[in-house]
Every structure is written in C-alpha cells, then in structure tokens.
Protein backbone atom coordinates (compact mmCIF):
# COMPACT_ATOMS: atom_id res chain seq x y z
CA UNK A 1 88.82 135.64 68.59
CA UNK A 2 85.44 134.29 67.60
CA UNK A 3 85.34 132.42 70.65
CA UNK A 4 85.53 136.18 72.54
CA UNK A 5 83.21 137.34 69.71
CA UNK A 6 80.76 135.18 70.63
CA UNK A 7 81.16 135.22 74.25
CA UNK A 8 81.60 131.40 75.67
CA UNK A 9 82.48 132.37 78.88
CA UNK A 10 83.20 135.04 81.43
CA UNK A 11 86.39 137.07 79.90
CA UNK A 12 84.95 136.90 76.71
CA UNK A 13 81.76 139.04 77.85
CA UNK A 14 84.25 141.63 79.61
CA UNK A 15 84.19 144.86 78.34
CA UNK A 16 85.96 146.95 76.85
CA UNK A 17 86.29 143.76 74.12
CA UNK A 18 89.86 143.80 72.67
CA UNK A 19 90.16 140.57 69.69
CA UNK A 20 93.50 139.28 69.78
CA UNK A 21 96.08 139.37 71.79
CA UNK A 22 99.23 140.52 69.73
CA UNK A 23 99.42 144.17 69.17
CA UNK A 24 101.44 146.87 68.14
CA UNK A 25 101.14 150.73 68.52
CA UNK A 26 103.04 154.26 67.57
CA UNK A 27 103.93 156.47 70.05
CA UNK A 28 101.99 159.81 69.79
CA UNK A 29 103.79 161.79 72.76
CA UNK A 30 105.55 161.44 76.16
CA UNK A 31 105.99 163.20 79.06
CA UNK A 32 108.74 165.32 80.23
CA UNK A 33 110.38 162.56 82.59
CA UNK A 34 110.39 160.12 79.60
CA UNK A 35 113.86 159.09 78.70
CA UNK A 36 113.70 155.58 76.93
CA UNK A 37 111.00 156.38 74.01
CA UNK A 38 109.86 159.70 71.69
CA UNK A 39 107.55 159.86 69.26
CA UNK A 40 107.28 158.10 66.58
CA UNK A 41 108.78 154.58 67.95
CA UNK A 42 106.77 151.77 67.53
CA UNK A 43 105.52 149.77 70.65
CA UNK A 44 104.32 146.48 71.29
CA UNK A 45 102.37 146.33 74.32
CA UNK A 46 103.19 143.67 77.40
CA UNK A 47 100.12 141.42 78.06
CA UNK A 48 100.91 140.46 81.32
CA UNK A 49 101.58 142.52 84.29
CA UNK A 50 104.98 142.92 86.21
CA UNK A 51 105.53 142.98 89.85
CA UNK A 52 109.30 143.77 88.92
CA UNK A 53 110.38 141.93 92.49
CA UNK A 54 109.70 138.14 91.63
CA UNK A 55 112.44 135.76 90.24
CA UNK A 56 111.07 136.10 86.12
CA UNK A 57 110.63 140.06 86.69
CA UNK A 58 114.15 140.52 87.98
CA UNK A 59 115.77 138.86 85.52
CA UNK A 60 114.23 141.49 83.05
CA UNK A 61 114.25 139.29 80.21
CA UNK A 62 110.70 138.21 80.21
CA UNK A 63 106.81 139.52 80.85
CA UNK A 64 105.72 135.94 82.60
CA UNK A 65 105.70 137.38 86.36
CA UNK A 66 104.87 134.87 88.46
CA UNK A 67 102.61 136.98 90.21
CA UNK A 68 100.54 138.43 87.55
CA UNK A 69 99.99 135.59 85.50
CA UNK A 70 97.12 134.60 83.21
CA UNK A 71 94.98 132.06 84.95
CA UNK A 72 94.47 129.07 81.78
CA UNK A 73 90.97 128.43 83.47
CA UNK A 74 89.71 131.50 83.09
CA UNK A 75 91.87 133.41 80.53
CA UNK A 76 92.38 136.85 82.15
CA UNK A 77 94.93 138.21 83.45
CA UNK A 78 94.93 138.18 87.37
CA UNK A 79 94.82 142.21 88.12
CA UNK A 80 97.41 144.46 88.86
CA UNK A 81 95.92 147.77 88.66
CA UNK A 82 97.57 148.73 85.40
CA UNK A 83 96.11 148.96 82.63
CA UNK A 84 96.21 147.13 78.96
CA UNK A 85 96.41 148.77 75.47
CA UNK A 86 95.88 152.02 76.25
C-alpha cells in the first residue's frame, strides 16, 4: 500500500486508487433476477476476472482464470471489461 501511495510505477498512479487488495462489503440491494444473495449478506469481492470457459474457471473452485490473470510485472489485472469493487 505505500508503495501504491506513493506511486512507483504505472498501476500505482491508476486511478480510481483502491489500497489493498482484500476487501469485504454488505449487500445494500439486488435486482429482481437475483437468486443467490439479499440484502444484508456480506461479500467479499473476486480480484481477478473469470472467463468461466478455461480449465481453473470450470472447475469453479477458484478465481485464478488463466485468462484474466494478474501480470507480476506490472501488477494489474489484464482487463476483462468488468469491473472491481463496485
């Protein structure tokens, strides 16, 4: 986190800024079509993205697709249009 506070390189000058990685939420409301959550449940949000097609996502017992991964060079997450703690 100070490392992104201070901003050493590239991801930690993105914006929005969000310290930390770990993070846990309430739920506030859901839509109609919403069967597996309700308000009130706590959340913890996935970090990575999920293709849901390659050999980790089908197994459905982990968030390390192999397709949206975190690149260790660069530390971001390689994009796939969803979006993060929101």
């Amino acid at each position: 986190d100070l490392g992104a506070w201070s901003g050493v390189n590239e991801a930690e000058r993105a914006f929005p800024r969000i310290l930390g990685h770990e993070a846990v939420g309430v739920v506030e409301s859901v839509g109609e079509e919403v069967k597996d959550l309700k308000e009130g449940d706590y959340v913890i949000p996935a970090f990575n993205g999920e293709c849901g097609e390659c050999r980790v996502c089908t197994q459905e017992e982990s968030n390390l697709c192999e397709r949206y991964k975190v690149d260790p060079m660069k530390r971001v997450m390689v994009s796939d249009g969803g979006t993060r703690f929101s």
